[in-house]
PDB file of N, CA and C in Angstrom:
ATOM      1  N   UNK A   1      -2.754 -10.753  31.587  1.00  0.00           N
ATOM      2  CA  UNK A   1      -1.649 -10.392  30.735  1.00  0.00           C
ATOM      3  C   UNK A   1      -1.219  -8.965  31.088  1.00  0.00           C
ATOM      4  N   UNK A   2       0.076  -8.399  30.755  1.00  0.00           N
ATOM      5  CA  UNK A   2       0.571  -7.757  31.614  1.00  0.00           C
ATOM      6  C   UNK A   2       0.227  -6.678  30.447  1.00  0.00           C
ATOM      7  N   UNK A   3       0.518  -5.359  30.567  1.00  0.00           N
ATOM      8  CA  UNK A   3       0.431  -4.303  29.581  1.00  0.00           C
ATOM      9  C   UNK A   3       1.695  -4.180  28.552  1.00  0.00           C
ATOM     10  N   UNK A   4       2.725  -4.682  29.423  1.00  0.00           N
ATOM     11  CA  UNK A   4       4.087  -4.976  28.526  1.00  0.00           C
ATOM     12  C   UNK A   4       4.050  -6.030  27.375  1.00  0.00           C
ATOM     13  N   UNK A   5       3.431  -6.531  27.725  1.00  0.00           N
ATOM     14  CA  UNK A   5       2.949  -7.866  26.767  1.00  0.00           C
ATOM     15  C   UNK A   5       2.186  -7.715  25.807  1.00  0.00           C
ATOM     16  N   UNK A   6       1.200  -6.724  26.471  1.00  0.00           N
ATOM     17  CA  UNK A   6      -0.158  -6.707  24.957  1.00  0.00           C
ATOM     18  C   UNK A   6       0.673  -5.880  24.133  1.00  0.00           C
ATOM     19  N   UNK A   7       2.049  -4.816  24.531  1.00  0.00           N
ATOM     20  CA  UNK A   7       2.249  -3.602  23.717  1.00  0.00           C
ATOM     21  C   UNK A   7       3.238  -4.702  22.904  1.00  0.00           C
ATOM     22  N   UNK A   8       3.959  -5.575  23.443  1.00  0.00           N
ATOM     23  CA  UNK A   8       4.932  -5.922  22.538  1.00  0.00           C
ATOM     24  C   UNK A   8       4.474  -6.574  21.524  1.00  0.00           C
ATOM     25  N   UNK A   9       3.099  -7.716  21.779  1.00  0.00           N
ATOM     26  CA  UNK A   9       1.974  -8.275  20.927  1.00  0.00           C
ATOM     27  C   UNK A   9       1.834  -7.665  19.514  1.00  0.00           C
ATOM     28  N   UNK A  10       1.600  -6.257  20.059  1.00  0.00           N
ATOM     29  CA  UNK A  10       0.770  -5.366  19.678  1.00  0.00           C
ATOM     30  C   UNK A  10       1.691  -4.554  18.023  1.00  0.00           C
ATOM     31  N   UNK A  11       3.386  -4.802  18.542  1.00  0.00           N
ATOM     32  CA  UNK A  11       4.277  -4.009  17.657  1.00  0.00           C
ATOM     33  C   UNK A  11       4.720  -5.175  16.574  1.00  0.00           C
ATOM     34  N   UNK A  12       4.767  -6.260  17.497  1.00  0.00           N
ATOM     35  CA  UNK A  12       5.350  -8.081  16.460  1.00  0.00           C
ATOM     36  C   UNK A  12       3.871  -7.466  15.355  1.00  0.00           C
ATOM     37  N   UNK A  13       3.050  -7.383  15.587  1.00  0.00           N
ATOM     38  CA  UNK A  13       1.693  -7.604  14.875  1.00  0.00           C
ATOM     39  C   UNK A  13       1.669  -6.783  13.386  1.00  0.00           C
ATOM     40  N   UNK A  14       2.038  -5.552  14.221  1.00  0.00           N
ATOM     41  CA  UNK A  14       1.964  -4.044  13.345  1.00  0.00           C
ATOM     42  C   UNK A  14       3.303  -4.544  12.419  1.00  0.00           C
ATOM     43  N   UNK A  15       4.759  -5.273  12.653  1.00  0.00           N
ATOM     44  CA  UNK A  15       5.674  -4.899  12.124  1.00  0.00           C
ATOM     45  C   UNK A  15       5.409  -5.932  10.924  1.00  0.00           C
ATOM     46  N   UNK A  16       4.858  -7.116  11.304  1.00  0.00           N
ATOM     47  CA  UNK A  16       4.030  -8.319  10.263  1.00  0.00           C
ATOM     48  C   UNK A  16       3.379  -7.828   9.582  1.00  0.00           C
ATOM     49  N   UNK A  17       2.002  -7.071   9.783  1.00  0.00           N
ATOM     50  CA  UNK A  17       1.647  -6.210   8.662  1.00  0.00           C
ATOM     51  C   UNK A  17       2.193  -5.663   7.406  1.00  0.00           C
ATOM     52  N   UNK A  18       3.032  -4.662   8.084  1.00  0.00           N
ATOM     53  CA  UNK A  18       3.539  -3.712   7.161  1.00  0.00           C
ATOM     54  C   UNK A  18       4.906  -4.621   6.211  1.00  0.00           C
ATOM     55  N   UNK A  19       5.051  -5.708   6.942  1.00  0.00           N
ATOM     56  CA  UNK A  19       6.346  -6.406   5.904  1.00  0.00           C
ATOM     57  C   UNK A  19       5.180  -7.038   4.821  1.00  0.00           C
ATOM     58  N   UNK A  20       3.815  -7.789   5.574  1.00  0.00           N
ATOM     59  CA  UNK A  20       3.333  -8.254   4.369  1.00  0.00           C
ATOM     60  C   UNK A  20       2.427  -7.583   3.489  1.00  0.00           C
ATOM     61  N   UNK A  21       2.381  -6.404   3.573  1.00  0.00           N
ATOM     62  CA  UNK A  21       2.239  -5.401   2.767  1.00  0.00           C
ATOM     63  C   UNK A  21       2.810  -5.060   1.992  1.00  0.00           C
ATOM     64  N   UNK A  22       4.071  -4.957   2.265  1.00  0.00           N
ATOM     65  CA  UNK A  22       5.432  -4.724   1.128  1.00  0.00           C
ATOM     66  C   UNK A  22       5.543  -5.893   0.204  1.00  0.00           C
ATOM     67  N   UNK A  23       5.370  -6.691   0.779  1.00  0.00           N
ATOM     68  CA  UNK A  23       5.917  -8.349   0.095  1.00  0.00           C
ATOM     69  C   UNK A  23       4.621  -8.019  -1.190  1.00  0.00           C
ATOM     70  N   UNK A  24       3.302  -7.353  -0.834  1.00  0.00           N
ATOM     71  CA  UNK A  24       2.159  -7.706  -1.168  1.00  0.00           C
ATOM     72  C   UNK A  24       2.058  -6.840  -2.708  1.00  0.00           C
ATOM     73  N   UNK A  25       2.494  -5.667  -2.193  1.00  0.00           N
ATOM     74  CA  UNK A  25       2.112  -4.329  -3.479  1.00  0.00           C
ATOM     75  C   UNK A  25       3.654  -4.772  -4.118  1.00  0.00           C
ATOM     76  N   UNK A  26       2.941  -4.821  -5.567  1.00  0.00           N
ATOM     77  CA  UNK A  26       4.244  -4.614  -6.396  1.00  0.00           C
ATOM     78  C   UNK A  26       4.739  -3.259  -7.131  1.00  0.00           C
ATOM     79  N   UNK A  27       5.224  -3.577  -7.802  1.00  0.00           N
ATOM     80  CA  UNK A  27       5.712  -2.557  -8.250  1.00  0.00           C
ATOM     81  C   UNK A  27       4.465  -1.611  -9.860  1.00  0.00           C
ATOM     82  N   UNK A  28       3.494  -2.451  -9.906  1.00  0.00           N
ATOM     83  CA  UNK A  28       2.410  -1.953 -10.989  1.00  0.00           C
ATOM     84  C   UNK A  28       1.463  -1.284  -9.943  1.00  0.00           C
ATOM     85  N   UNK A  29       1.719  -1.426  -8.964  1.00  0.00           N
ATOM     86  CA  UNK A  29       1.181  -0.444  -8.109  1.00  0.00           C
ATOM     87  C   UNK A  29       1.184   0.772  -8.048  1.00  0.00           C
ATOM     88  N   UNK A  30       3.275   0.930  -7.966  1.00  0.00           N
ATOM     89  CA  UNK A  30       3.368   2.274  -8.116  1.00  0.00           C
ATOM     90  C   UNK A  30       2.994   2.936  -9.111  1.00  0.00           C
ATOM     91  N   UNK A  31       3.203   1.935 -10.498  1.00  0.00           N
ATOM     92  CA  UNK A  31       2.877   2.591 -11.470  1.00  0.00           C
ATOM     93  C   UNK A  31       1.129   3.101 -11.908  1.00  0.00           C
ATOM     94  N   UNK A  32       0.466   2.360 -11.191  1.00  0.00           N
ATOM     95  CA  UNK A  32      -0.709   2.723 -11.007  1.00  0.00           C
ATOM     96  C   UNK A  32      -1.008   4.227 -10.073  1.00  0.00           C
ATOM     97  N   UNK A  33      -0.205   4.295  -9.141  1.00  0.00           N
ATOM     98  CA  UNK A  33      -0.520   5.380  -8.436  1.00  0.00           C
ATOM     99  C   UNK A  33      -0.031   6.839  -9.302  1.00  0.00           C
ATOM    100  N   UNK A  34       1.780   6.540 -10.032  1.00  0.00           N
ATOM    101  CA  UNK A  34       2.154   7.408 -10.719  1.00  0.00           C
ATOM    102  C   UNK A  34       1.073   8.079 -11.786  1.00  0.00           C
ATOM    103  N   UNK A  35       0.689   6.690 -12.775  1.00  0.00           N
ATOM    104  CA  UNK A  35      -0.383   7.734 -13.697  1.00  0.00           C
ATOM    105  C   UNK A  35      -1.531   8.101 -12.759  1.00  0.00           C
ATOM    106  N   UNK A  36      -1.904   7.871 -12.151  1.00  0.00           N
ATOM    107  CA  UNK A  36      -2.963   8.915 -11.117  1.00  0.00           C
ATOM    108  C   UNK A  36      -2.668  10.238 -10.627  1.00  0.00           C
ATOM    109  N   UNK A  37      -1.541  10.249 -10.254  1.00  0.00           N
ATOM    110  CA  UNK A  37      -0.808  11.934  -9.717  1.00  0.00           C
ATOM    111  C   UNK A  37      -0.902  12.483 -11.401  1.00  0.00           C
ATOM    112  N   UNK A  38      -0.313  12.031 -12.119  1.00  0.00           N
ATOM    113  CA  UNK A  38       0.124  12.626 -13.535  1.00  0.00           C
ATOM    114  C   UNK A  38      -1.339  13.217 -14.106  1.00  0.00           C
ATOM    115  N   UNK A  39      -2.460  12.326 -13.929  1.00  0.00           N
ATOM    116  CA  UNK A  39      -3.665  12.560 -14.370  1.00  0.00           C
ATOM    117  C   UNK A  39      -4.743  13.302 -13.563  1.00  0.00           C
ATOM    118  N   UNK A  40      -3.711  13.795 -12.695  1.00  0.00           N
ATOM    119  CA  UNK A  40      -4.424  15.133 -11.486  1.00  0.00           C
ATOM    120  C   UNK A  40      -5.636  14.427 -10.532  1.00  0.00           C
ATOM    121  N   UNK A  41      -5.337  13.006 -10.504  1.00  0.00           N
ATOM    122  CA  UNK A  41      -6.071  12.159  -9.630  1.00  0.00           C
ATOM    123  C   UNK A  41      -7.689  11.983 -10.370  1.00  0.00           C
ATOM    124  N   UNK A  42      -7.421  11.938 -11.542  1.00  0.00           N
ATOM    125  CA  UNK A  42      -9.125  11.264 -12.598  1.00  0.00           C
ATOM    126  C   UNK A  42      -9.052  10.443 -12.141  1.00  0.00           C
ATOM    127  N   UNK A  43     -10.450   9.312 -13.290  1.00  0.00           N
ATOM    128  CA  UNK A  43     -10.270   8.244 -12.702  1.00  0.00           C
ATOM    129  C   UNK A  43      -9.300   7.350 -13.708  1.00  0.00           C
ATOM    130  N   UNK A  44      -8.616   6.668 -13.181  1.00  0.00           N
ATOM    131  CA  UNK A  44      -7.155   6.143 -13.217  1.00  0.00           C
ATOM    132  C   UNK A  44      -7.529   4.947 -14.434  1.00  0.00           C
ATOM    133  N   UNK A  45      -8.729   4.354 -14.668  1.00  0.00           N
ATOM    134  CA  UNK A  45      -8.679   4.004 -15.522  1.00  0.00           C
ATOM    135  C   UNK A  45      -8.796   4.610 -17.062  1.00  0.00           C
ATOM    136  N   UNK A  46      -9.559   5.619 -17.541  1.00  0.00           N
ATOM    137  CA  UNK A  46      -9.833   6.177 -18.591  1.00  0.00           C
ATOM    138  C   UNK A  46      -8.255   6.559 -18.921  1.00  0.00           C
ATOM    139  N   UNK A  47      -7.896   6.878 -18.114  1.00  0.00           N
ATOM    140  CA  UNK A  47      -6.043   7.531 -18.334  1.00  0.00           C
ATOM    141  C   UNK A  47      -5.059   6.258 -18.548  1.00  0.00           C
ATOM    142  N   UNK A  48      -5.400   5.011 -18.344  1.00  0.00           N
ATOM    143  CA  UNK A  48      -5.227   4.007 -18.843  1.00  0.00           C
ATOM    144  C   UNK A  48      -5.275   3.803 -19.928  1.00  0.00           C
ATOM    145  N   UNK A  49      -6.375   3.700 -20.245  1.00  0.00           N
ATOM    146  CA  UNK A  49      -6.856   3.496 -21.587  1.00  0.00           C
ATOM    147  C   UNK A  49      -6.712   4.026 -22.369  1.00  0.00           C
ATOM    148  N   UNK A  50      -6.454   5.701 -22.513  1.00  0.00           N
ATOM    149  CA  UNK A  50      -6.006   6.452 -23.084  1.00  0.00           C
ATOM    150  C   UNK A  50      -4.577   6.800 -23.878  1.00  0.00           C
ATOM    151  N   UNK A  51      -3.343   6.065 -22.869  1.00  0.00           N
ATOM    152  CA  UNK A  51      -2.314   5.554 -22.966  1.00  0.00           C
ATOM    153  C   UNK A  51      -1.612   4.626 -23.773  1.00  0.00           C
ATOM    154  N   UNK A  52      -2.267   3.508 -23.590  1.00  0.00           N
ATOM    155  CA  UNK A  52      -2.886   2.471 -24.715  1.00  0.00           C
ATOM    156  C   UNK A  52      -2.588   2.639 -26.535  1.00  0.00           C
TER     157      UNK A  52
END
């Protein structure tokens, strides 16, 4: 196999990933990550719960 081949392999692969990644994380994700920044990166559940 040629080197042109494994690289193009190689980008179809990476670009599949990252779409089914997107498809994958929703949007309670972000919101999971948001109260984490907000909560100076604790742990993300107690700040959950706290919320509540």
């Amino acid at each position: 196999m040629r080197f042109r081949t494994k690289i193009a392999i190689f980008m179809v692969a990476l670009l599949l990933s990252i779409a089914g990644f997107n498809l994958i994380a929703s949007s309670g994700v972000v919101d999971i990550l948001k109260v984490g920044k907000l909560a100076n990166y604790k742990i993300i559940a107690n700040v959950v719960a706290d919320t509540d």
